[in-house]
Protein backbone atom coordinates (compact mmCIF):
# COMPACT_ATOMS: atom_id res chain seq x y z
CA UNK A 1 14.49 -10.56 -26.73
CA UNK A 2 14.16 -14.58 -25.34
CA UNK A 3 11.25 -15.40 -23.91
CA UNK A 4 12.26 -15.36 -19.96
CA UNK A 5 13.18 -11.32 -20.43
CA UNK A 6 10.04 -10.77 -22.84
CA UNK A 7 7.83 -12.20 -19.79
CA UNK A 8 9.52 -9.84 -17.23
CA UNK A 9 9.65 -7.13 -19.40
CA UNK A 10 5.40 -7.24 -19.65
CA UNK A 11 4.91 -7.84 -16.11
CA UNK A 12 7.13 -4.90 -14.98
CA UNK A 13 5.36 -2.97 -16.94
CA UNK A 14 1.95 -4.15 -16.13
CA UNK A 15 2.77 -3.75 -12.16
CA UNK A 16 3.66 0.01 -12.80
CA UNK A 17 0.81 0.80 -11.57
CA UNK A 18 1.59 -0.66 -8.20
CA UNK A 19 4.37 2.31 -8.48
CA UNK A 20 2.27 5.06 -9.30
CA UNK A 21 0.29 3.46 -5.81
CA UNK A 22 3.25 3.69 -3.91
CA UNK A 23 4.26 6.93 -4.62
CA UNK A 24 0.89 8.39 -4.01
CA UNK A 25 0.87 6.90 -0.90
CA UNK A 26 4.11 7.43 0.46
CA UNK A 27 3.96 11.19 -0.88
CA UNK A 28 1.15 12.35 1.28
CA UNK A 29 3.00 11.75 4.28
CA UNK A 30 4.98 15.00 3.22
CA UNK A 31 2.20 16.42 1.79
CA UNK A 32 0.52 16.70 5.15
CA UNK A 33 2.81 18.31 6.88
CA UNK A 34 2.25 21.72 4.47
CA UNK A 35 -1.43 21.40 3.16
CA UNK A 36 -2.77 20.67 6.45
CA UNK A 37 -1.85 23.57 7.63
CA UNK A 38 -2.26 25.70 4.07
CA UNK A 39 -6.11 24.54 4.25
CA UNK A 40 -6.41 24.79 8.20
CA UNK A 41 -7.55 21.47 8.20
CA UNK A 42 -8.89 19.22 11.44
CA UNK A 43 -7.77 15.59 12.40
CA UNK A 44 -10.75 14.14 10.43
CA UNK A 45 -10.40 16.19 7.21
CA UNK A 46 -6.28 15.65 7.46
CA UNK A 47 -7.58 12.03 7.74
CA UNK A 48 -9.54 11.81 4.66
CA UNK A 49 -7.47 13.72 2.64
CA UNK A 50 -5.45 11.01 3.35
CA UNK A 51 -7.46 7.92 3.12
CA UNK A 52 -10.38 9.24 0.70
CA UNK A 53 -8.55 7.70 -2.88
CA UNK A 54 -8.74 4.10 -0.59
CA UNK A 55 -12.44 4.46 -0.07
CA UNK A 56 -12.36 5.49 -4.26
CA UNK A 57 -10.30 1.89 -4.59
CA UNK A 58 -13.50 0.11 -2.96
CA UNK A 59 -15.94 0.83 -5.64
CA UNK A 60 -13.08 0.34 -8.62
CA UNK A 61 -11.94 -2.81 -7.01
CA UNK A 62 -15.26 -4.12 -6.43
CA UNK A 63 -16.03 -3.33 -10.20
CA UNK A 64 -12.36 -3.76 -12.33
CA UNK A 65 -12.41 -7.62 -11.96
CA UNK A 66 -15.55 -8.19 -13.57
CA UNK A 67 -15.83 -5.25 -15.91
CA UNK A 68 -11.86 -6.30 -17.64
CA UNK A 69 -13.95 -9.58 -17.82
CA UNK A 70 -16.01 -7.75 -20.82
CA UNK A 71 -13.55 -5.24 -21.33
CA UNK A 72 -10.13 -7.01 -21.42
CA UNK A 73 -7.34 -6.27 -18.45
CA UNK A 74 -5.05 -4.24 -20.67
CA UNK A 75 -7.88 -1.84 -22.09
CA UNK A 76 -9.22 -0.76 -18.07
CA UNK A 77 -5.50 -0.59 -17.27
CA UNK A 78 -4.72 1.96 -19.96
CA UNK A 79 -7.60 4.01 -18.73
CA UNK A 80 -6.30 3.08 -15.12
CA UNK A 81 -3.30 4.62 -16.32
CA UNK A 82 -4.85 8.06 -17.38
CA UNK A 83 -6.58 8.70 -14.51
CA UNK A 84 -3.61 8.91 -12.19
CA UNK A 85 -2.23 11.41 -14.94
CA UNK A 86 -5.82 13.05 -14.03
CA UNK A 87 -5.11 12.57 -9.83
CA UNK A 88 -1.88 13.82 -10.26
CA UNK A 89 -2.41 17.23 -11.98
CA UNK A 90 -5.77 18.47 -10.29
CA UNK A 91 -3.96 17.20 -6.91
CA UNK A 92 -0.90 19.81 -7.81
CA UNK A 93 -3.62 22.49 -8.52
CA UNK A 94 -6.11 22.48 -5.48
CA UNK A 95 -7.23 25.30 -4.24
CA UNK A 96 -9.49 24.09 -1.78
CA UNK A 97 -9.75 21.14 0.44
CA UNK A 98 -12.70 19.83 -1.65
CA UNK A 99 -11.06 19.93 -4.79
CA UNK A 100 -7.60 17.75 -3.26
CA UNK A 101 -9.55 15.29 -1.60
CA UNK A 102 -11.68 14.98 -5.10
CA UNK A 103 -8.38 14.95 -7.47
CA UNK A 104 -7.06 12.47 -5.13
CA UNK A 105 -10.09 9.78 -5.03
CA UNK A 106 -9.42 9.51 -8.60
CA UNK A 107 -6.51 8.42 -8.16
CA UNK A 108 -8.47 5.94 -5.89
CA UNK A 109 -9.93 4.82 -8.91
CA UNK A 110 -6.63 4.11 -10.59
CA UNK A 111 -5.20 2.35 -8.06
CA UNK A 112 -7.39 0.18 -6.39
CA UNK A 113 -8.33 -1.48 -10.68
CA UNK A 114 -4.42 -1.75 -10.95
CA UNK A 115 -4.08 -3.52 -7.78
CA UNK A 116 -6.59 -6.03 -8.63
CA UNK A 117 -5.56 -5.99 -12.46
CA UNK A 118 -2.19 -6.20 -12.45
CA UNK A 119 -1.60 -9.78 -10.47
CA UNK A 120 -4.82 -11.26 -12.47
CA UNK A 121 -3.09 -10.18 -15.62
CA UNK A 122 0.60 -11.62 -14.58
CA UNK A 123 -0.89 -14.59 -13.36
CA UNK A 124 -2.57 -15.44 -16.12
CA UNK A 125 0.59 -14.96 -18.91
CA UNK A 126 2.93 -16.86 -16.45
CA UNK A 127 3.15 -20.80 -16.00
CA UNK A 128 3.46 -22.73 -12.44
CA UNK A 129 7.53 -22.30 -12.27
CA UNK A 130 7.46 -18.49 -12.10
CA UNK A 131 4.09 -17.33 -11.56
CA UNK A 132 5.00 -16.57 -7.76
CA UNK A 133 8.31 -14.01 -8.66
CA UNK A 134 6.40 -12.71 -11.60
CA UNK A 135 2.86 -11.53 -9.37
CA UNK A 136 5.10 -10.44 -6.37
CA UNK A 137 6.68 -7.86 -9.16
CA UNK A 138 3.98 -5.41 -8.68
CA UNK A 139 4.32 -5.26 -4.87
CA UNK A 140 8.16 -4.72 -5.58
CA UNK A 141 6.69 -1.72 -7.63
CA UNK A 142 4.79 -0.41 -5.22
CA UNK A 143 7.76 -0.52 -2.59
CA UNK A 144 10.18 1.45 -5.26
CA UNK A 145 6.93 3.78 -5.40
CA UNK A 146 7.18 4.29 -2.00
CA UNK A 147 11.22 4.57 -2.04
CA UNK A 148 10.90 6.97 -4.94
CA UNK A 149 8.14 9.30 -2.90
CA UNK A 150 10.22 8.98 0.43
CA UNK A 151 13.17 10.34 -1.34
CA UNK A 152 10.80 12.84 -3.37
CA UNK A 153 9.57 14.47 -0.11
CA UNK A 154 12.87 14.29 1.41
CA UNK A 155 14.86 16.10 -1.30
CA UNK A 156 11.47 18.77 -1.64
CA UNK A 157 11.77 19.04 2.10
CA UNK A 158 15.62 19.58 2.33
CA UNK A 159 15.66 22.46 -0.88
CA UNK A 160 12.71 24.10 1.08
CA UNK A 161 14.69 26.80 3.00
CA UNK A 162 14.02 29.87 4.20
CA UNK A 163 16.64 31.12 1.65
CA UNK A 164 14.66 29.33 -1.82
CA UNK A 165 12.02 32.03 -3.81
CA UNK A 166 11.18 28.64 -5.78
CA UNK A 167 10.34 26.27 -2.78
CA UNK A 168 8.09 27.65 -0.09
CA UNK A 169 5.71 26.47 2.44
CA UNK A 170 2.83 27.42 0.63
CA UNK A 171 3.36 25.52 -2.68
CA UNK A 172 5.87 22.54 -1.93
CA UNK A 173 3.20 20.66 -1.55
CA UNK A 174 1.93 21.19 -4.82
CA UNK A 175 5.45 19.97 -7.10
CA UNK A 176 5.36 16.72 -4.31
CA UNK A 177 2.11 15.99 -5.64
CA UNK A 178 2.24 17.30 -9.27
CA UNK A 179 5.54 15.42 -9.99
CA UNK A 180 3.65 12.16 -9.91
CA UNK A 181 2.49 13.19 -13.56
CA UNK A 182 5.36 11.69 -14.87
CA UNK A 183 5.50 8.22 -14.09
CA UNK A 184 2.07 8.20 -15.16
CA UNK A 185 2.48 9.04 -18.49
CA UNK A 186 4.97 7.20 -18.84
CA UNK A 187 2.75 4.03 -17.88
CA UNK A 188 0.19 5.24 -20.02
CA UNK A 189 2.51 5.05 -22.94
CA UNK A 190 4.04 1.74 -22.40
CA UNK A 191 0.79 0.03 -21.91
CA UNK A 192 0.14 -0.10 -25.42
CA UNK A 193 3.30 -2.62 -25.76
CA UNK A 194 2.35 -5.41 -23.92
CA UNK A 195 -0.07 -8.54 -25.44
CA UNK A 196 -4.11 -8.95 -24.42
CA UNK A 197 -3.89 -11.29 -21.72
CA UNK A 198 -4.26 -15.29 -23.41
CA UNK A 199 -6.58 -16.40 -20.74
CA UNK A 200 -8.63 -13.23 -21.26
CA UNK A 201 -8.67 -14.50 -24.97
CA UNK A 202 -9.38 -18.19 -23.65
CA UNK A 203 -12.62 -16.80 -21.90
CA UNK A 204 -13.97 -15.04 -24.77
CA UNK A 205 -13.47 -17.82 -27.03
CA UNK A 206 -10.51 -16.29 -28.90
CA UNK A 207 -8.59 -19.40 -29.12
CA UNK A 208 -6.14 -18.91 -32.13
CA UNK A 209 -5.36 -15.25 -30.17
CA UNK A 210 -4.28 -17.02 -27.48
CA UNK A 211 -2.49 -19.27 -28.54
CA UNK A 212 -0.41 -17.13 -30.76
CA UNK A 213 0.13 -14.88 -27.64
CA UNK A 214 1.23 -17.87 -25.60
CA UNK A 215 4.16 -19.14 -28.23
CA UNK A 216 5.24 -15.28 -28.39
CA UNK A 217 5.60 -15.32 -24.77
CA UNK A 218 6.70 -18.39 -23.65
CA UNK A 219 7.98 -20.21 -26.79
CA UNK A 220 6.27 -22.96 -28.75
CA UNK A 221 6.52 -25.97 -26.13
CA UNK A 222 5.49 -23.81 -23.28
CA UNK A 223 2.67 -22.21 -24.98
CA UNK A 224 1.27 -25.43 -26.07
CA UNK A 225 1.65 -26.96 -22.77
CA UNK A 226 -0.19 -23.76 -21.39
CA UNK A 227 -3.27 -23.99 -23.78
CA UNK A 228 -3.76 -27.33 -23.08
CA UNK A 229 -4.15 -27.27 -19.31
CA UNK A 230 -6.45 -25.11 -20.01
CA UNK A 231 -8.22 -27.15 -22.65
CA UNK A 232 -8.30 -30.47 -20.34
CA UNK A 233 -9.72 -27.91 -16.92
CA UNK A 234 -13.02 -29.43 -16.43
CA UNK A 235 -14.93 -26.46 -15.83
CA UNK A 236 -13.83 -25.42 -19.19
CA UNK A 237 -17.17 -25.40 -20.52
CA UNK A 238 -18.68 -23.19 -18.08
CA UNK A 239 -16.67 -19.98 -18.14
CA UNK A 240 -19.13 -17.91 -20.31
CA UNK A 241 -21.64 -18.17 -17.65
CA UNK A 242 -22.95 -15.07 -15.91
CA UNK A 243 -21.84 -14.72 -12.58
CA UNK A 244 -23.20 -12.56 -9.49
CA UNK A 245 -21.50 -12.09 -6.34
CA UNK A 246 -23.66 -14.24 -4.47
CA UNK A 247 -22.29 -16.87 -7.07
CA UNK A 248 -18.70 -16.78 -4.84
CA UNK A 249 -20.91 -18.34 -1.76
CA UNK A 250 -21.19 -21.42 -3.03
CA UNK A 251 -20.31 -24.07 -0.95
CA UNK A 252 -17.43 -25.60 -3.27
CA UNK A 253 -15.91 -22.18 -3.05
CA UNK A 254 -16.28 -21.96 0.63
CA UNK A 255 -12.84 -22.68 1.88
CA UNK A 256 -10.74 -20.54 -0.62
CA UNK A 257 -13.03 -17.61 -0.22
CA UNK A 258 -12.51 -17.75 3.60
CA UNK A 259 -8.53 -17.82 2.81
CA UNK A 260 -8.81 -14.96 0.53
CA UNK A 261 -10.70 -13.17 2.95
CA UNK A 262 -8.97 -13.55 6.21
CA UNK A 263 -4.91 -12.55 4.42
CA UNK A 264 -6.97 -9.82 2.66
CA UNK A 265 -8.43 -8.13 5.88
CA UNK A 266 -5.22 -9.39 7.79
CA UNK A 267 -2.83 -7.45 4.86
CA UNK A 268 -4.20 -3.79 5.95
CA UNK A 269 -5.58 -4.33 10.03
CA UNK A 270 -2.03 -5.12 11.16
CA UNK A 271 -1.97 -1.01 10.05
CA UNK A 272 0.62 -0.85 7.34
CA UNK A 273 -0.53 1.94 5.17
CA UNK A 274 -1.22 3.81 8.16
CA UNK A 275 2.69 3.74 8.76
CA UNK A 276 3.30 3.76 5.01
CA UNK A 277 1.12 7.42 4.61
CA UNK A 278 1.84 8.67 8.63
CA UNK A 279 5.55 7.63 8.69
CA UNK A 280 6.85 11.40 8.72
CA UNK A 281 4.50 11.95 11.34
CA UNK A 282 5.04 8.64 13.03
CA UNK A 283 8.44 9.37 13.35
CA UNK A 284 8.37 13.23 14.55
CA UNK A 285 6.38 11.53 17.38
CA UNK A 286 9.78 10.40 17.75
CA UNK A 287 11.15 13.26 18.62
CA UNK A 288 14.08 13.02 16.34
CA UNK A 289 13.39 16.06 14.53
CA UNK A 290 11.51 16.51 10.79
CA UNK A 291 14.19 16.81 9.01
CA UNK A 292 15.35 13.17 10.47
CA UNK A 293 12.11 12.14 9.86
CA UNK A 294 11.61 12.65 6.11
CA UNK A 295 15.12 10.92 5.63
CA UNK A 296 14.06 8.10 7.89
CA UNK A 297 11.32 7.68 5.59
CA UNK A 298 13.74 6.94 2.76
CA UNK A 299 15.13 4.22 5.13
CA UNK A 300 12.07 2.61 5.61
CA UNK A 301 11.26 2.50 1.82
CA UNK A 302 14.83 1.00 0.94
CA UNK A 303 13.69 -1.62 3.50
CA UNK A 304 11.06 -2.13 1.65
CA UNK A 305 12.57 -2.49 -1.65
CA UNK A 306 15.30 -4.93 -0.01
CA UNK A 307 13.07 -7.43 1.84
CA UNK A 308 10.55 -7.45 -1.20
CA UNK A 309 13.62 -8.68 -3.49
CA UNK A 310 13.48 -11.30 -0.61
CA UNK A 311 9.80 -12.42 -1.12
CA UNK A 312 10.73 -12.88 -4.66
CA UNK A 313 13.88 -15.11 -4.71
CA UNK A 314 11.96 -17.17 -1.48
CA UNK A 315 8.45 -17.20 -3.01
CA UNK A 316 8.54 -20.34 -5.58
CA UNK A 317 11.46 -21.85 -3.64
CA UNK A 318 10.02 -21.52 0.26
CA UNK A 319 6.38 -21.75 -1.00
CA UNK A 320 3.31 -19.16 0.05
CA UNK A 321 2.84 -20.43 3.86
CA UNK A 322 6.01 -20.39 5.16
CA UNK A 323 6.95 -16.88 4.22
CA UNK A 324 2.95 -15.51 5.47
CA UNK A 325 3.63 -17.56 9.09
CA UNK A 326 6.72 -16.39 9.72
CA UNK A 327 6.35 -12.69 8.25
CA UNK A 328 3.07 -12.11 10.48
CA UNK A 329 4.78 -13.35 13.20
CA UNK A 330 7.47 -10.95 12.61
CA UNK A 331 4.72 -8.04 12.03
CA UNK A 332 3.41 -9.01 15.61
CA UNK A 333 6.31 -8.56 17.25
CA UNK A 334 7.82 -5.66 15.85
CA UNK A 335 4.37 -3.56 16.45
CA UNK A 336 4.33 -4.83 20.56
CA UNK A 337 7.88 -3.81 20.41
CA UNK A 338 7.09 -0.21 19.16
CA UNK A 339 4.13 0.01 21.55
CA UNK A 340 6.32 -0.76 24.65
CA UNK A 341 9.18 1.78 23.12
CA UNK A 342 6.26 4.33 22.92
CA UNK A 343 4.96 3.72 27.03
CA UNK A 344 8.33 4.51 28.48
CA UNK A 345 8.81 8.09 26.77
CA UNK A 346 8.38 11.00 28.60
CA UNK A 347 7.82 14.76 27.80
CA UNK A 348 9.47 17.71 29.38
CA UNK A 349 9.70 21.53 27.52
CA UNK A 350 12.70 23.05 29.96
CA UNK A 351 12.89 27.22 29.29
CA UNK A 352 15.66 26.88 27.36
CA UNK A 353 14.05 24.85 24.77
CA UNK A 354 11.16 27.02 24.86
CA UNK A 355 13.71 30.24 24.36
CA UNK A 356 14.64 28.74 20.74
CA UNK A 357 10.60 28.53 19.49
CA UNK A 358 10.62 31.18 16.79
CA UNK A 359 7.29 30.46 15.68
CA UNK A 360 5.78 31.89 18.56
CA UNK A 361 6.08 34.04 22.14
CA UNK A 362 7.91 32.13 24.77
CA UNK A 363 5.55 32.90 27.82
CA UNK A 364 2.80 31.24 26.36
CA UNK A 365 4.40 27.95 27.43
CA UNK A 366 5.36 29.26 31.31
CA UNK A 367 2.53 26.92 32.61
CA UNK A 368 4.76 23.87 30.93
CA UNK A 369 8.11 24.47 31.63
CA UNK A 370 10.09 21.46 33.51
CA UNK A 371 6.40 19.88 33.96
CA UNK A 372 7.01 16.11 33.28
CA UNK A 373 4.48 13.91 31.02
CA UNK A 374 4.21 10.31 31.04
CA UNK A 375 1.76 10.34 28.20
CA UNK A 376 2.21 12.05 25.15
CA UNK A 377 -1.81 12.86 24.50
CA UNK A 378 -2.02 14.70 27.47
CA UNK A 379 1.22 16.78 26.27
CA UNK A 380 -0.33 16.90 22.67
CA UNK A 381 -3.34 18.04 23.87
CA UNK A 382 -1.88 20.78 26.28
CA UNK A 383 0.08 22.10 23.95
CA UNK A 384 -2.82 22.45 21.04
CA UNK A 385 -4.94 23.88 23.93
CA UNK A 386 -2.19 26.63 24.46
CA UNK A 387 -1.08 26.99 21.08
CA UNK A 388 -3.98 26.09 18.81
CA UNK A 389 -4.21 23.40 16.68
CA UNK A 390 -2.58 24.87 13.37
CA UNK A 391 0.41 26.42 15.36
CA UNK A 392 0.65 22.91 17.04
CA UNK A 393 0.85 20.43 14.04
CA UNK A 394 2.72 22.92 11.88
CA UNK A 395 5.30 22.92 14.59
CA UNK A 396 5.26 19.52 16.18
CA UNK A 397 8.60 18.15 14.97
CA UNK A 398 10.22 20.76 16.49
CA UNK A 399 8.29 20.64 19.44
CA UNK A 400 8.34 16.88 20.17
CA UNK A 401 11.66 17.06 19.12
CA UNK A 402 12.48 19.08 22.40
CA UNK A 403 10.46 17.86 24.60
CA UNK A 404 10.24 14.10 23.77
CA UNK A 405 12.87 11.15 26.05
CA UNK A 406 12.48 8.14 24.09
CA UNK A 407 14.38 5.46 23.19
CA UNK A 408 14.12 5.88 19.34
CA UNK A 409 16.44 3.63 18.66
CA UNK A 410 14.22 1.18 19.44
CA UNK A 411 11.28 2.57 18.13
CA UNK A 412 13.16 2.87 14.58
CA UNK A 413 13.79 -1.28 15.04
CA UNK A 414 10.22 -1.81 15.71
CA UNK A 415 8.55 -0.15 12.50
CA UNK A 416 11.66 -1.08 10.37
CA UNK A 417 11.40 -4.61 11.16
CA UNK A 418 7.62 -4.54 10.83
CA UNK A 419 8.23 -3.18 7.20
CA UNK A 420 10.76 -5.73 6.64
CA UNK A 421 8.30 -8.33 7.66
CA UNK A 422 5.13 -6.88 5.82
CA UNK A 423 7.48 -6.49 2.79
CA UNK A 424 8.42 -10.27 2.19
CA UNK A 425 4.70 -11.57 3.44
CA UNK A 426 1.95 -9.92 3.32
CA UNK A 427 2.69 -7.15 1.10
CA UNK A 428 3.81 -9.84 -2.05
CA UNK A 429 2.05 -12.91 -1.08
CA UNK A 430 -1.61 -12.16 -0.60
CA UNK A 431 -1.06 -10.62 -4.45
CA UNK A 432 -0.22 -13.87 -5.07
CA UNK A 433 -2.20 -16.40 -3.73
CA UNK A 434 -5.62 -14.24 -5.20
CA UNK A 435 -4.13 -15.15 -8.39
CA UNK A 436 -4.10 -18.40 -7.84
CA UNK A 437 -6.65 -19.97 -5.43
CA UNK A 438 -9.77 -18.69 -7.84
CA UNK A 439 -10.63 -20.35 -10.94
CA UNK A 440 -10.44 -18.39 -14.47
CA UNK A 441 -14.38 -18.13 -14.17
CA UNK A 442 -14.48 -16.67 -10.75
CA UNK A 443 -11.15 -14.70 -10.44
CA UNK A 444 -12.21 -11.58 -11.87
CA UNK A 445 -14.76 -11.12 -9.45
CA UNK A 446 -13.26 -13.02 -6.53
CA UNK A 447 -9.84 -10.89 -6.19
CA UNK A 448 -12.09 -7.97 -6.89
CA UNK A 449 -14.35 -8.03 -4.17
CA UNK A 450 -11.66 -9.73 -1.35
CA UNK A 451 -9.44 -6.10 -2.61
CA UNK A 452 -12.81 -4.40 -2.16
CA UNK A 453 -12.68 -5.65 1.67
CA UNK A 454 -9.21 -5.42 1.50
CA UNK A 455 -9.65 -1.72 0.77
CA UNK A 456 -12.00 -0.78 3.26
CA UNK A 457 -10.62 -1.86 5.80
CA UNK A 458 -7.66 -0.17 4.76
CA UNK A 459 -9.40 3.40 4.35
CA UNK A 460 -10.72 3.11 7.50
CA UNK A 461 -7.21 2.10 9.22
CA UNK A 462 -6.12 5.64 7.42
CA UNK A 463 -9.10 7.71 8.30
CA UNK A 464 -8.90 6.84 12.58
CA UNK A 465 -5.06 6.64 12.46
CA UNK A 466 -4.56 10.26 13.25
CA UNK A 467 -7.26 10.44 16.01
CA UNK A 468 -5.77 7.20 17.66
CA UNK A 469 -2.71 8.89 17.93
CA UNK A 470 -4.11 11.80 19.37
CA UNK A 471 -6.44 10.03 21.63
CA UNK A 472 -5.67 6.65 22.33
CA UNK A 473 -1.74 7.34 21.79
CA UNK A 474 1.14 5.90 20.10
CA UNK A 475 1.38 3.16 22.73
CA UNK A 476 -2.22 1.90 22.91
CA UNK A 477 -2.33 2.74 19.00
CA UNK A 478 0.64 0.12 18.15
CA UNK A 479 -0.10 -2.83 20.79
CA UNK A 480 -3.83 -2.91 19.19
CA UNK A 481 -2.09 -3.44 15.59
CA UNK A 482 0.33 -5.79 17.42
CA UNK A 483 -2.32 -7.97 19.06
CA UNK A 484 -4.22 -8.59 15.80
CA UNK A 485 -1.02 -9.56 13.69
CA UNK A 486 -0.98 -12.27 17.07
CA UNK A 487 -4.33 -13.16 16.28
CA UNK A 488 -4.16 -13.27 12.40
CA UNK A 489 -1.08 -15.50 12.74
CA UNK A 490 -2.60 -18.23 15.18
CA UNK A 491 -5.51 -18.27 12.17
CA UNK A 492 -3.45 -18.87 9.42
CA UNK A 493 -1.35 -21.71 11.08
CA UNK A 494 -4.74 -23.61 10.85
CA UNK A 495 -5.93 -22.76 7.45
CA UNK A 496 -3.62 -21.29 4.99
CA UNK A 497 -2.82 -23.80 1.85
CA UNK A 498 0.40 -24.38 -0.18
CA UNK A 499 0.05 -22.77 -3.74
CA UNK A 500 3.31 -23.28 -4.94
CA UNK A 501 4.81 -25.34 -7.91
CA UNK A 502 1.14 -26.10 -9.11
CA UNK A 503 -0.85 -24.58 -12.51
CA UNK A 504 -3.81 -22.53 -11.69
CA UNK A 505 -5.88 -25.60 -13.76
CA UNK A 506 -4.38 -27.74 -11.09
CA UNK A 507 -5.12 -25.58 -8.13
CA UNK A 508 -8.61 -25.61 -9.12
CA UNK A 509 -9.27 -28.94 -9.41
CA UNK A 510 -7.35 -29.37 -5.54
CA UNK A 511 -8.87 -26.42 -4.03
CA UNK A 512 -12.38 -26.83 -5.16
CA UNK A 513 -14.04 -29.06 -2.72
């Protein structure tokens, strides 16, 4: 194996993890659908079942940076690695609402010290040239996660008939989640493959380690080259030092910090794992059935998977700013067009509709029939009133699939081209530029508390998702996202640096004021 494929070969595996993240979070948009109901569970619980593993990823991410500082990044990763095994198996066997939303904030642990791990570690085996392609691997990852769990629930969805003794209602839910196990195995195993990372082995003072792993990786020349940037960094000397967070406030580190922070709060606000983990339900809202809405979950994940292959030829050619200025403007847009495809649907149950309910007695809806809604929370919330809750959300694709005049054509355009925007921008390049704008001495800890914010804000996106939908509605709900993406975007036009083309020593010594 040459060097080029040896370097792509560790960082796909290294960025697995970002696939065992995708998949859990694009298979609990299925999940819900059956386990809500199985566990008779309310808005709020539905909503941290959902979001609880991202409130998990706050405490790992706020802790994996500094602790792989003492540990090494491949050792936490192949624990990383076993505890979505863990998440995945004890999700499969729940038996109570307690016990899924514990299973699954283990996987919280997993995932949010793989999502800070994985783009320190690639970052720190690549050189200037291909450091951008190589990082933006793991969000590719995660998108193929998400593909992979679309297509999952879809194909679980589609063999769950009335007809199947092996697929029911009552435990489809369980093979979505317990098939998860084997990716993560599998990421577990190959783990042990790939090299301690050389400025890891820099940091602890390993130097003949890492140089050795440099000239395996990147050939003799290279490797040399590498190890002596480091070498020549002037703040060399000081790496060993203790650090404390209050260390990142620093004046010198002012500016960088204040990038980090703003794409990391921007990168979850604008609402994308909200979409990512409601899209089935997103899409019922729809009214285009839930059978069309699993498999238009598969189309959103492919474009994912085909506008992150975008971010990676673009990233070390177009640069870092260009593709965040243009995708957040793109992300803006697409949300304010979803919110005004959202305010012109209207809801109407006519008898005949009604007639074909076999879930429950027709003249239980006579005080709807031909009524007309302009707003679909006060036809949500007539219909739970009527039917109860449970009946209502077990049945609401069918339901809104009757009663629902939208354009959904141009809803579909909306949170498509959102996703295609997210998926060459934000999604890839925040990973990114945390790599690069922190020095070696502050990047564990840096990129681990910024995905610490980052992760908190998107738990709580996750958690109030389901009662903005129900309360505020899908229009309100989608021109909020849309107006902060606006906002976000006229921030970064003022502040956001070029990374590109440049070492990380070299970075440091520009962005360090």
């Amino acid at each position: 194996m040459n060097n080029k494929s040896q370097i792509v070969s560790i960082s796909l595996i290294v960025a697995l993890g970002g696939f065992l993240f995708g998949f859990d979070a694009g298979i609990i948009s299925g999940v819900m659908t059956f386990a809500g109901s199985e566990f008779d569970l309310t808005e709020i619980q539905s909503g941290w079942v959902v979001s609880s593993p991202s409130f998990a990823a706050m405490l790992s991410m706020l802790f994996s940076g500094r602790l792989s500082d003492a540990t090494g990044r491949r050792k936490l990763l192949i624990i990383v690695a076993l505890l979505y095994a863990v998440s995945a198996l004890f999700s499969a066997m729940a038996v109570s609402y307690e016990m899924l939303y514990i299973a699954r904030m283990i996987g919280g642990f997993a995932f949010g010290a793989a999502l800070v791990l994985a783009p320190m570690y690639i970052a720190e085996i690549s050189t200037a040239e291909n450091r951008g392609k190589l990082v933006s691997l793991q969000q590719l990852n995660i998108v193929f996660g998400f593909f992979a769990a679309f297509l999952s629930n879809y194909l679980f969805n589609k063999y769950n008939t009335l007809d199947s003794t092996f697929l029911t209602d009552e435990n489809v839910w369980r093979w979505m989640l317990g098939v998860e196990l084997i990716p993560a195995l599998l990421y577990f195993s190959l783990l042990f493959f790939v090299p301690k990372s050389p400025r890891w082995l820099y940091l602890k003072g390993h130097l003949s380690e890492a140089k050795k792993v440099f000239v395996n990786i990147h050939g003799s020349e290279k490797g040399a080259a590498e190890i002596k940037r480091i070498e020549e960094n002037s703040n060399s000397d000081n790496h060993k030092s203790n650090l404390k967070i209050k260390d990142l406030l620093k004046p010198s580190l002012r500016f960088i910090l204040t990038v980090g922070l703003i794409v990391g709060v921007l990168q979850q606000i604008t609402g994308i794992n909200a979409v990512y983990f409601y899209a089935t339900s997103i899409f019922k809202q729809t009214g285009i059935g839930t059978d069309a809405a699993f498999s238009s979950g598969v189309l959103l994940s492919t474009i994912s998977v085909v506008f992150t292959f975008v971010a990676i030829y673009l990233i070390d050619r177009m640069g870092r700013r260009p593709l965040l200025l243009i995708g957040t403007a793109g992300i803006a847009l697409s949300l304010l067009v979803c919110s005004y495809g959202f305010n012109q649907a209207t809801y109407k149950l006519q008898q005949n509709d009604i007639d074909q309910f076999e879930f429950l007695n027709s003249n239980k809806l006579n005080s709807v029939v031909n009524k007309v809604y302009t707003n679909d929370v006060d036809f949500k919330n007539e219909l739970k009133a009527i039917l109860g809750t449970k009946v209502f959300s077990k049945n609401d694709g069918a339901i809104l699939e009757a009663a629902t005049t939208i354009n959904s054509t141009l809803i579909l355009i909306g949170i498509l081209g959102f996703i295609a925007c997210f998926a060459f921008s934000l999604g890839p390049v925040m990973w990114v530029l945390l790599s690069e704008l922190f020095p070696l001495k502050y990047r564990g800890l840096a990129i681990g508390s910024i995905a610490f914010v980052n992760s908190f804000i998107s738990s709580v996106v996750q958690l109030v998702f389901p009662w903005e939908l129900s309360n505020l509605g899908n229009s309100l709900t989608f021109f909020i996202f849309g107006t902060i993406a606006f906002i976000g975007f006229t921030i970064m036009v003022r502040i956001l640096p070029e990374t590109k083309g440049k070492s990380l020593e070299e970075l440091e010594k520009i962005l360090i004021k």
